[in-house]
Protein backbone atom coordinates (compact mmCIF):
# COMPACT_ATOMS: atom_id res chain seq x y z
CA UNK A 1 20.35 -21.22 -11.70
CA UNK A 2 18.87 -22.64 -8.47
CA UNK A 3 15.26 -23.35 -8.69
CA UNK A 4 14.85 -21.83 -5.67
CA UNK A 5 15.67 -18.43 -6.77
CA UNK A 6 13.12 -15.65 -8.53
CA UNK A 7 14.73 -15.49 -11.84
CA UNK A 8 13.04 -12.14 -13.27
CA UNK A 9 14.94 -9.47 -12.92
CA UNK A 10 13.76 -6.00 -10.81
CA UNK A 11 13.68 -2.99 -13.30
CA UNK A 12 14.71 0.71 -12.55
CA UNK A 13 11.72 2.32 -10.88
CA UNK A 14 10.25 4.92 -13.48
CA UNK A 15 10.14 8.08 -10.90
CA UNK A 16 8.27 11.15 -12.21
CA UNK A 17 11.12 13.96 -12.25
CA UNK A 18 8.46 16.24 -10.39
CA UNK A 19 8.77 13.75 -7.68
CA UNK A 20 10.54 15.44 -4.05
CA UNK A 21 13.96 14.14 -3.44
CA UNK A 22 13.25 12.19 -0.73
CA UNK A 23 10.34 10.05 -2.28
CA UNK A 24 12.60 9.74 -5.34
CA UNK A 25 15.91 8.74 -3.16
CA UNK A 26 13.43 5.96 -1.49
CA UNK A 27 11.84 4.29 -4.43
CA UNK A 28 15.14 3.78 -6.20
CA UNK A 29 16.87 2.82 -2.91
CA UNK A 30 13.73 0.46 -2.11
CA UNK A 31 14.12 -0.85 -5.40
CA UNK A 32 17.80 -1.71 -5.44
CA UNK A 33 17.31 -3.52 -1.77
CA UNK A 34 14.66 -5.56 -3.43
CA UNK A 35 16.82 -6.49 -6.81
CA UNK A 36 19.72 -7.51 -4.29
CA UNK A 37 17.44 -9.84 -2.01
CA UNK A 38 16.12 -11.29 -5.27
CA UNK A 39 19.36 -11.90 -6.25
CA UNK A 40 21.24 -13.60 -3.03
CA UNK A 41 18.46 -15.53 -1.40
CA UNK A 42 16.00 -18.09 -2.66
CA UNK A 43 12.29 -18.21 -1.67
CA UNK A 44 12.70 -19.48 1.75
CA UNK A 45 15.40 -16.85 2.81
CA UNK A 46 13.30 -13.72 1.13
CA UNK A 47 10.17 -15.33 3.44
CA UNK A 48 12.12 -16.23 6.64
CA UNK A 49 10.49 -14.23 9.93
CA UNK A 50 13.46 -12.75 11.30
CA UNK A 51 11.99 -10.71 13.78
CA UNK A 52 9.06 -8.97 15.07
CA UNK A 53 8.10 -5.95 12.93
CA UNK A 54 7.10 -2.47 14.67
CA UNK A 55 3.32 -3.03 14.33
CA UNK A 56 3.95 -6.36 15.85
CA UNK A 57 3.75 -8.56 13.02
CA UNK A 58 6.19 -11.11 12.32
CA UNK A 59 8.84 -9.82 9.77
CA UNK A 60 10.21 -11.47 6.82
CA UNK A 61 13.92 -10.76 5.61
CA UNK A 62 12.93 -9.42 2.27
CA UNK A 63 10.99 -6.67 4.70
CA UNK A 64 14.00 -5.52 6.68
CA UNK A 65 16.28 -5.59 4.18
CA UNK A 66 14.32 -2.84 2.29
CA UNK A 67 13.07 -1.15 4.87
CA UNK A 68 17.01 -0.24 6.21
CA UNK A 69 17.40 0.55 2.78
CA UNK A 70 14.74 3.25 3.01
CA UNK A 71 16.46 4.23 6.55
CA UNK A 72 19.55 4.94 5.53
CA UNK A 73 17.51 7.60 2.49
CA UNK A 74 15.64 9.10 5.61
CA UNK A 75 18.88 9.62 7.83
CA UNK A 76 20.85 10.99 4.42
CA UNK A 77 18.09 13.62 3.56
CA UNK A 78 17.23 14.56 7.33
CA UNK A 79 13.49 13.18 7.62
CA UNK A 80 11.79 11.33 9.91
CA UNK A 81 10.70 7.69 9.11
CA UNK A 82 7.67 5.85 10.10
CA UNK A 83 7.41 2.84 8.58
CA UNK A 84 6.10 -0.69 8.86
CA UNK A 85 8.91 -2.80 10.05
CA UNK A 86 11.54 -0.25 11.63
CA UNK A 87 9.07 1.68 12.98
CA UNK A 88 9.87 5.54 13.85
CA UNK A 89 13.29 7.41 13.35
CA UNK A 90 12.64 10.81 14.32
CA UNK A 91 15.47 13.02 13.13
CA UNK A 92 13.56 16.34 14.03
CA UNK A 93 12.33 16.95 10.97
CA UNK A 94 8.72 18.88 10.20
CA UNK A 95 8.84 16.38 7.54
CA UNK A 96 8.03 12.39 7.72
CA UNK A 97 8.64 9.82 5.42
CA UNK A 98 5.24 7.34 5.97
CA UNK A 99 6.39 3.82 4.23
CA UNK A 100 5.14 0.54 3.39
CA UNK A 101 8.79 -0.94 2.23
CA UNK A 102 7.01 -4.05 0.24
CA UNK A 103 3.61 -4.23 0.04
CA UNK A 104 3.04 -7.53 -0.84
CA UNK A 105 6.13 -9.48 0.77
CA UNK A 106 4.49 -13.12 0.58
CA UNK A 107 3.55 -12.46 -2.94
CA UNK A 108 6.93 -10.87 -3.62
CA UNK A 109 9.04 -13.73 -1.92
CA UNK A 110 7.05 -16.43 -3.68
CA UNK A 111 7.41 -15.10 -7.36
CA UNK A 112 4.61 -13.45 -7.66
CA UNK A 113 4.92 -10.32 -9.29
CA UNK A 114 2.53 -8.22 -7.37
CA UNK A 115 4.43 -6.04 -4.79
CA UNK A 116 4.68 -2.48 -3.89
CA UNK A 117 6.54 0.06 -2.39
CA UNK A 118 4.41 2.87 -1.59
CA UNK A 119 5.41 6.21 0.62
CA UNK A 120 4.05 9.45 1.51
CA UNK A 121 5.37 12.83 2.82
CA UNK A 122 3.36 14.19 5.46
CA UNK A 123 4.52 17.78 7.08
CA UNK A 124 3.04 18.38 10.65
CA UNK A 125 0.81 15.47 9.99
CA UNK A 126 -0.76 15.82 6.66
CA UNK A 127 0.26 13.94 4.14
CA UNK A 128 1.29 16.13 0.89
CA UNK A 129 3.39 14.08 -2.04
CA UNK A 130 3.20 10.42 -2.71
CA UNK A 131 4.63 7.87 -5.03
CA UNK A 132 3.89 4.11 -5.34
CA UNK A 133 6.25 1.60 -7.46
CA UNK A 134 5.42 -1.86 -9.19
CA UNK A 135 8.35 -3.37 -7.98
CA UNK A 136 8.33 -6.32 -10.56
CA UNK A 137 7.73 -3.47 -14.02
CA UNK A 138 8.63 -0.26 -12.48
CA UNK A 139 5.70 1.75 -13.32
CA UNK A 140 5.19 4.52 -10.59
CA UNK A 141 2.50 6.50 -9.86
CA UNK A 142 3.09 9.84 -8.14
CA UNK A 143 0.55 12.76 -6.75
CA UNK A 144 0.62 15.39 -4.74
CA UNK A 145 -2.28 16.86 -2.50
CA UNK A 146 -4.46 19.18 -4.33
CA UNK A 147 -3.19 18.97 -7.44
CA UNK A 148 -4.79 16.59 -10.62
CA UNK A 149 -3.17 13.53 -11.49
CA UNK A 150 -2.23 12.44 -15.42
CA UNK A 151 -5.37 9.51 -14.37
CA UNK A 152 -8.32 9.08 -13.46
CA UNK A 153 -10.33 7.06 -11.79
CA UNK A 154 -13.63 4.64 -13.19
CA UNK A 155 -15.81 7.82 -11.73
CA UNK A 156 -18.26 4.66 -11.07
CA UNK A 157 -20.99 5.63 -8.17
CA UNK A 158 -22.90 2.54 -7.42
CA UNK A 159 -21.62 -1.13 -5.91
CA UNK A 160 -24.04 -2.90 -8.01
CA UNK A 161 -21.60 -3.82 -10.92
CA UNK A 162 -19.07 -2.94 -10.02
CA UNK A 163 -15.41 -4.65 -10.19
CA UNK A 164 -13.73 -4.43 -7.15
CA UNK A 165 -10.56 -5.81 -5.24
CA UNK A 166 -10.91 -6.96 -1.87
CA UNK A 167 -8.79 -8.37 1.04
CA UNK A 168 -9.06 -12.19 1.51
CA UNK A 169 -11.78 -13.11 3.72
CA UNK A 170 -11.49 -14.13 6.94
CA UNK A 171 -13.60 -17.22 6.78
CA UNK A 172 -13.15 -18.38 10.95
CA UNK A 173 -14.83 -15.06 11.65
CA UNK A 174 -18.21 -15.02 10.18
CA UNK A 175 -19.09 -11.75 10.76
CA UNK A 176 -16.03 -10.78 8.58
CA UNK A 177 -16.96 -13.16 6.00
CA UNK A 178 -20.54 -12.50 5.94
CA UNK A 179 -19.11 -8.42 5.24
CA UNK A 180 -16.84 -10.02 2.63
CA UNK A 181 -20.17 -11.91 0.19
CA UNK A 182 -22.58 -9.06 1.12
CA UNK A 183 -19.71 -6.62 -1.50
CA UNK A 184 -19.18 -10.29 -3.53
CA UNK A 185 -22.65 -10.61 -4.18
CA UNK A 186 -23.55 -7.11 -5.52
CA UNK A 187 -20.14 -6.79 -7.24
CA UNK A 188 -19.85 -7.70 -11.20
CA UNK A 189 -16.32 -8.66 -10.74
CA UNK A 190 -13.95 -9.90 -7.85
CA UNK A 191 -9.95 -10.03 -7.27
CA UNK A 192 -7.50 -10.47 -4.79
CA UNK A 193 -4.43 -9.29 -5.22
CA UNK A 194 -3.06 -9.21 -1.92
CA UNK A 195 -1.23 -6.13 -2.44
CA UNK A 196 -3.24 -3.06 -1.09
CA UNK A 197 -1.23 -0.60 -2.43
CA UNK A 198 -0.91 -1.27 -5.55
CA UNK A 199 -4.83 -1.93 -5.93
CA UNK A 200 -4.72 1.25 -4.09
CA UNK A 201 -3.36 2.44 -7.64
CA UNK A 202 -5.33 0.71 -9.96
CA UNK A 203 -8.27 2.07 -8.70
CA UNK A 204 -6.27 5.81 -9.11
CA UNK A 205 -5.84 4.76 -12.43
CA UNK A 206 -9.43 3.65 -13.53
CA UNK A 207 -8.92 -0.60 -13.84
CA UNK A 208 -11.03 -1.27 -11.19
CA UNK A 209 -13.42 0.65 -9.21
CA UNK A 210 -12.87 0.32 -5.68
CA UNK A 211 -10.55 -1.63 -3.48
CA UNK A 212 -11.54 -2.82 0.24
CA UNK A 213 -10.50 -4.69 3.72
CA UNK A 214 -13.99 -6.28 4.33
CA UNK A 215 -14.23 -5.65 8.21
CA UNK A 216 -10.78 -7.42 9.08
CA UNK A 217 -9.47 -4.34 10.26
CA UNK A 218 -6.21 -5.45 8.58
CA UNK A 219 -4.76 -1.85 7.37
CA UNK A 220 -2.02 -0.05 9.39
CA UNK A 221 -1.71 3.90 7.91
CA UNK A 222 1.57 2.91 6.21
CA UNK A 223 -1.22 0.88 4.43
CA UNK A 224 -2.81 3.60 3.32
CA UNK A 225 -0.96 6.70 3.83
CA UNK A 226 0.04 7.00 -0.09
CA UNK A 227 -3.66 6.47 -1.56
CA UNK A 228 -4.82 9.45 0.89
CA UNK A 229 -2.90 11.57 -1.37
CA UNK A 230 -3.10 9.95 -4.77
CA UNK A 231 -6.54 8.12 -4.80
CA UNK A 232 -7.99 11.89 -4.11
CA UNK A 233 -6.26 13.87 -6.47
CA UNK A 234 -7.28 11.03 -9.06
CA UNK A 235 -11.51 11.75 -8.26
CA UNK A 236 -11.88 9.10 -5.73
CA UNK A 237 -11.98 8.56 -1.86
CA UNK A 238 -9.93 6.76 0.68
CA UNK A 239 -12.63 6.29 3.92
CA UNK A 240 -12.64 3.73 6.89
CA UNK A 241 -15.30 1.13 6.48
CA UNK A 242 -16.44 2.31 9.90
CA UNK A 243 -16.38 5.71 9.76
CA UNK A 244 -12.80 6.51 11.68
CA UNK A 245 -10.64 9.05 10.78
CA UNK A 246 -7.65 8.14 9.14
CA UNK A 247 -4.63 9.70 11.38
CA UNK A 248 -1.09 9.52 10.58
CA UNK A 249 -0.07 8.47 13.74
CA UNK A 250 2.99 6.52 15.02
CA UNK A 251 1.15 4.01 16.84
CA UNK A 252 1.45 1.01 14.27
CA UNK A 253 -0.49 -1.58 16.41
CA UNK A 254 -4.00 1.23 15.32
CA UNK A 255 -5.76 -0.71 12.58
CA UNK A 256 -8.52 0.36 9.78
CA UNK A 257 -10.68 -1.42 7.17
CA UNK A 258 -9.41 0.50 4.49
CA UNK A 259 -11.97 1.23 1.62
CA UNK A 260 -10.47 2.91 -1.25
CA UNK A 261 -13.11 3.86 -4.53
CA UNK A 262 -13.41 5.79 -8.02
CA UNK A 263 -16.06 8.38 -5.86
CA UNK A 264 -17.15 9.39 -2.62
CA UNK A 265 -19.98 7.43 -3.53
CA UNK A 266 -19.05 4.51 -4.11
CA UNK A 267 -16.65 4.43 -1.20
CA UNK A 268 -20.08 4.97 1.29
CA UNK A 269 -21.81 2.04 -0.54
CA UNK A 270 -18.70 -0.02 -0.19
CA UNK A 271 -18.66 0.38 3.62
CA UNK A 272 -22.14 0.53 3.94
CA UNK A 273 -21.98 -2.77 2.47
CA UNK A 274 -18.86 -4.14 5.12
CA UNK A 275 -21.20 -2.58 7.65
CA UNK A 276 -24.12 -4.45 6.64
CA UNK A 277 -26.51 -1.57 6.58
């Protein structure tokens, strides 16, 4: 085999068979689009910028290539799409499929087994259903609004102690990195995973107790629009460090600071923190 290539193979995404249609038709087609890029191109071709995404970030091919995977579900089934690369494909539907294709891209074109695909359904703007995939195991996690989830989160309160994922810091920006060691230096435990979805997950799931974008107001909704429905239904809180609502909207170029936590609680001590108050 070249050396070049990401030998592990992509598994069958595990989808709940409560999962809609649509979110199910999506992970396995996101899924397949990622085996096949694993399996033609190397590392440099999955991480080549082929064009400029729809929030205006530079795209790699490993992006596209599932994200027209997930277009072609959207256009079968009827839905709208608004998602990070393509953008928005309204097909008059009440219904919109919100999408991060691969969460995780540079992680996922290096080899690095720590990449997501994460979606929502909103109708009318409120998101309802969602269902995040491990790409490199699998394992899915699905919720809808207002019901209770199979996990739970830490149900952890306070900061002090706490283990907690974070976005890297921005270290040219020292207000950012300043926001970044004030949650460093009260937390017991620190990762980064660079993959906010799927730490959007673990903290559903009770391995770590909150997950944040220090102040680098880094997070698009597609970022985030899954862990408003399953993060919730698990006991915890998805907030804005700065205390903006988070809108599904189809302007990709808005940005959050995304702070994601086993409580309400915690989530206000985690921003308060990123604040510096």
């Amino acid at each position: 085999m070249n050396p070049t290539m990401i030998p592990w193979p992509v598994p069958d995404p595990e989808v709940p068979a409560a999962a809609h249609p649509v979110l199910a038709a999506a992970t396995r087609a996101a899924a397949g689009a990622f085996r096949a890029a694993r399996q033609r191109y190397d590392r440099a071709g999955l991480a080549e910028r082929v064009r400029v995404g729809a929030d205006g970030t530079p795209t790699m091919r490993l992006d596209i290539l599932v994200d027209t995977a997930i277009a072609e579900v959207v256009d079968a089934h009827r839905v709208n799409l608004l998602s990070e690369e393509i953008g928005v494909i309204d097909n008059g539907s009440a219904v919109t499929l919100v999408a991060d294709p691969v969460d995780g891209t540079a992680n996922a074109a290096a080899g690095v087994p720590l990449s997501a695909f994460a979606a929502a359904l909103v109708h009318d703007g409120v998101p309802t259903e969602s269902l995040t995939c491990w790409l490199d195991t699998g394992r899915c996690w699905h919720a809808v609004a207002g019901q209770p989830t199979a996990y739970r989160t830490t149900g952890r309160t306070a900061l002090d102690g706490a283990a907690v994922s974070l976005l890297r810091p921005h270290p040219h920006d020292p207000d950012q990195a300043a926001a970044w060691w004030r949650v460093a230096q009260r937390a017991s435990r620190i990762r980064i995973l660079s993959t906010s979805c799927l730490e959007a997950a673990l903290v559903a799931e009770g391995s770590i107790d909150g997950f944040a974008d220090a102040g680098s107001q880094t997070h698009r909704i597609v970022d985030l629009a899954a862990a408003m429905v399953m993060v919730p239904a698990a006991g915890g809180a998805v907030v804005d460090a700065y205390g903006r609502p988070l809108e599904i909207d189809t302007d990709l170029h808005r940005r959050w600071s995304g702070v994601i936590a086993a409580t309400p609680d915690l989530a206000e001590e985690l921003a308060a923190a990123i604040r510096g108050q």
